[in-house]
Protein backbone atom coordinates (compact mmCIF):
# COMPACT_ATOMS: atom_id res chain seq x y z
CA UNK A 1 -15.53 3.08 -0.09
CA UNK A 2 -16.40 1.93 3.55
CA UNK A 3 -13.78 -0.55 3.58
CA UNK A 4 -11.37 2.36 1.85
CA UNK A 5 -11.66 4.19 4.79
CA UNK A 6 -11.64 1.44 7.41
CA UNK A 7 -7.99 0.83 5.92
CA UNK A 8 -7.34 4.30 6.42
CA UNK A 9 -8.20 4.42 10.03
CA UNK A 10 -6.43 1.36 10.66
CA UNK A 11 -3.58 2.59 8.73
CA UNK A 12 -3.34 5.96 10.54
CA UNK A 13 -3.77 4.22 14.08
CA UNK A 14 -0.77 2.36 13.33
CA UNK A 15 1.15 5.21 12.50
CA UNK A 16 1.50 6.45 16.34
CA UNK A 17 3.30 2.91 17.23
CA UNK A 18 6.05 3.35 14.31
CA UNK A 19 8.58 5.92 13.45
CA UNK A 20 7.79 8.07 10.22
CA UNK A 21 10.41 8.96 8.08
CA UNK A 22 10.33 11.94 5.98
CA UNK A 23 11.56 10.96 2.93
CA UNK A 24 10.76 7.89 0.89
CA UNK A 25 12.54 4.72 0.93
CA UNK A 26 12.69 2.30 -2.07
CA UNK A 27 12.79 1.80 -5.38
CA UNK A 28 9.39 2.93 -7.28
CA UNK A 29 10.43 1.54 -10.65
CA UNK A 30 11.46 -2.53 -8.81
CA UNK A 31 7.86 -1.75 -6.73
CA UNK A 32 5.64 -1.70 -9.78
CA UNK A 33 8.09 -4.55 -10.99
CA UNK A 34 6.56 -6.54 -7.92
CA UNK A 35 3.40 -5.24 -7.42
CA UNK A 36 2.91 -6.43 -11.06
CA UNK A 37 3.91 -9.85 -9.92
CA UNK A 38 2.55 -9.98 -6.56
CA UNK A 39 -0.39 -7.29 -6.28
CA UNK A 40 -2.23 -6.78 -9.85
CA UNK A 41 -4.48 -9.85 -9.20
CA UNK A 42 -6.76 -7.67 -6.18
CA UNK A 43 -5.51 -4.41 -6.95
CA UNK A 44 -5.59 -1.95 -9.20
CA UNK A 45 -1.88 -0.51 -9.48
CA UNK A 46 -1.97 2.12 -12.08
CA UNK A 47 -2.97 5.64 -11.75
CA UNK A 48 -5.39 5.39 -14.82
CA UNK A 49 -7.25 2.33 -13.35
CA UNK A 50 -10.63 3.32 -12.30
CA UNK A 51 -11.46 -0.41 -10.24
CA UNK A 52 -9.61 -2.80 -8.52
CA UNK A 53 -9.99 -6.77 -9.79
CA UNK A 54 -11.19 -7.21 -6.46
CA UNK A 55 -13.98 -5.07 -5.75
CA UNK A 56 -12.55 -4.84 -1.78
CA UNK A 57 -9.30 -4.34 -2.59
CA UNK A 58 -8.67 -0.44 -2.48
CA UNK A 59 -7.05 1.16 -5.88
CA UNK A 60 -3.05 1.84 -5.25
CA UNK A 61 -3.84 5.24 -6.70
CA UNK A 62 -6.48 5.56 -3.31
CA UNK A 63 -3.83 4.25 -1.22
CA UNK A 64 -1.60 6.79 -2.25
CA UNK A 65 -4.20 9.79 -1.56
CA UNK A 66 -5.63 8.68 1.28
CA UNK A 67 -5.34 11.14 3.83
CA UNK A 68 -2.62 10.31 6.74
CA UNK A 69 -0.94 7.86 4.39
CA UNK A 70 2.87 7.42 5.20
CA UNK A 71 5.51 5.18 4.93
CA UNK A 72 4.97 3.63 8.29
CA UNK A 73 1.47 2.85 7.79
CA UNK A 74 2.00 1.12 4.59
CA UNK A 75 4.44 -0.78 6.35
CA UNK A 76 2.25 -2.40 8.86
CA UNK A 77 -0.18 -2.82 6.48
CA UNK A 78 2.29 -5.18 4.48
CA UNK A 79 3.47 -6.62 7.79
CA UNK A 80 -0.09 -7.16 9.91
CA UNK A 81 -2.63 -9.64 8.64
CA UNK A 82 -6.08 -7.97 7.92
CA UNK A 83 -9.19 -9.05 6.70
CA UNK A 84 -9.12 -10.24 2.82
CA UNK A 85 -5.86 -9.79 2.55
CA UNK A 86 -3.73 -12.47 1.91
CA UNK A 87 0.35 -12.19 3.56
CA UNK A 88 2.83 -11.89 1.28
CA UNK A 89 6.75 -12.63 2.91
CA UNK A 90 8.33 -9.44 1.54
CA UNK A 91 12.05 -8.93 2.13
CA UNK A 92 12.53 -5.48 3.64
CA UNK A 93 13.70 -4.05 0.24
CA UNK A 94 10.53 -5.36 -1.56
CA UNK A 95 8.24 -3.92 0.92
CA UNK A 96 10.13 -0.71 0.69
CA UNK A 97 9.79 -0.93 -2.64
CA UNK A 98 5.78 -1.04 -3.22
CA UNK A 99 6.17 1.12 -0.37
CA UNK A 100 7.97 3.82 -2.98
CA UNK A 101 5.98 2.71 -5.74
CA UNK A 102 2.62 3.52 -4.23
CA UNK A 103 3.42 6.74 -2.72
CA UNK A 104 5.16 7.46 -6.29
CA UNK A 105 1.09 7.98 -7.24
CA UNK A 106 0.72 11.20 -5.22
């Protein structure tokens, strides 16, 4: 949960360098297409899934509800390299998409 909220703080710091749009952006059905793909392996992507794979890698359902969780921040977090995280080279429209998908958990 420590590292949950170490994301979060990071996450909400790096809201005040990007512009935060108010409504959501992407596709959520094409984001849980990818994340299936792409994310599954570390993460937990389903709303009924208790634990990630990866014991470090946060739930998409706590990304979702984390408090101060926008678009923006999810954005850097797919765009910055951070610890345990591998970089994935996302077009704009896939990022957007997991973007959608996760929020889609609310």
């Amino acid at each position: 949960m420590k590292r949950v909220f170490c994301l979060v703080t990071f996450l909400a710091l790096s809201v005040a360098v990007g512009h935060v749009h108010a409504q959501a952006i992407g596709d959520p059905q094409e984001g849980l297409t990818l994340a299936q793909q792409v994310c599954s392996d570390c993460h937990a992507i389903r709303r009924g899934q208790v634990r990630s794979p990866n014991s470090r890698a946060p739930t998409f359902l706590e990304l979702a509800t984390a408090p101060g969780m926008t678009i923006a921040a999810l954005s850097v977090a797919l765009t910055t390299p951070h610890a345990g995280m591998p970089m994935f080279r996302f077009t704009t429209e896939q990022r957007e998409d997991v973007i959608a998908y996760i929020l889609s958990l609310r």
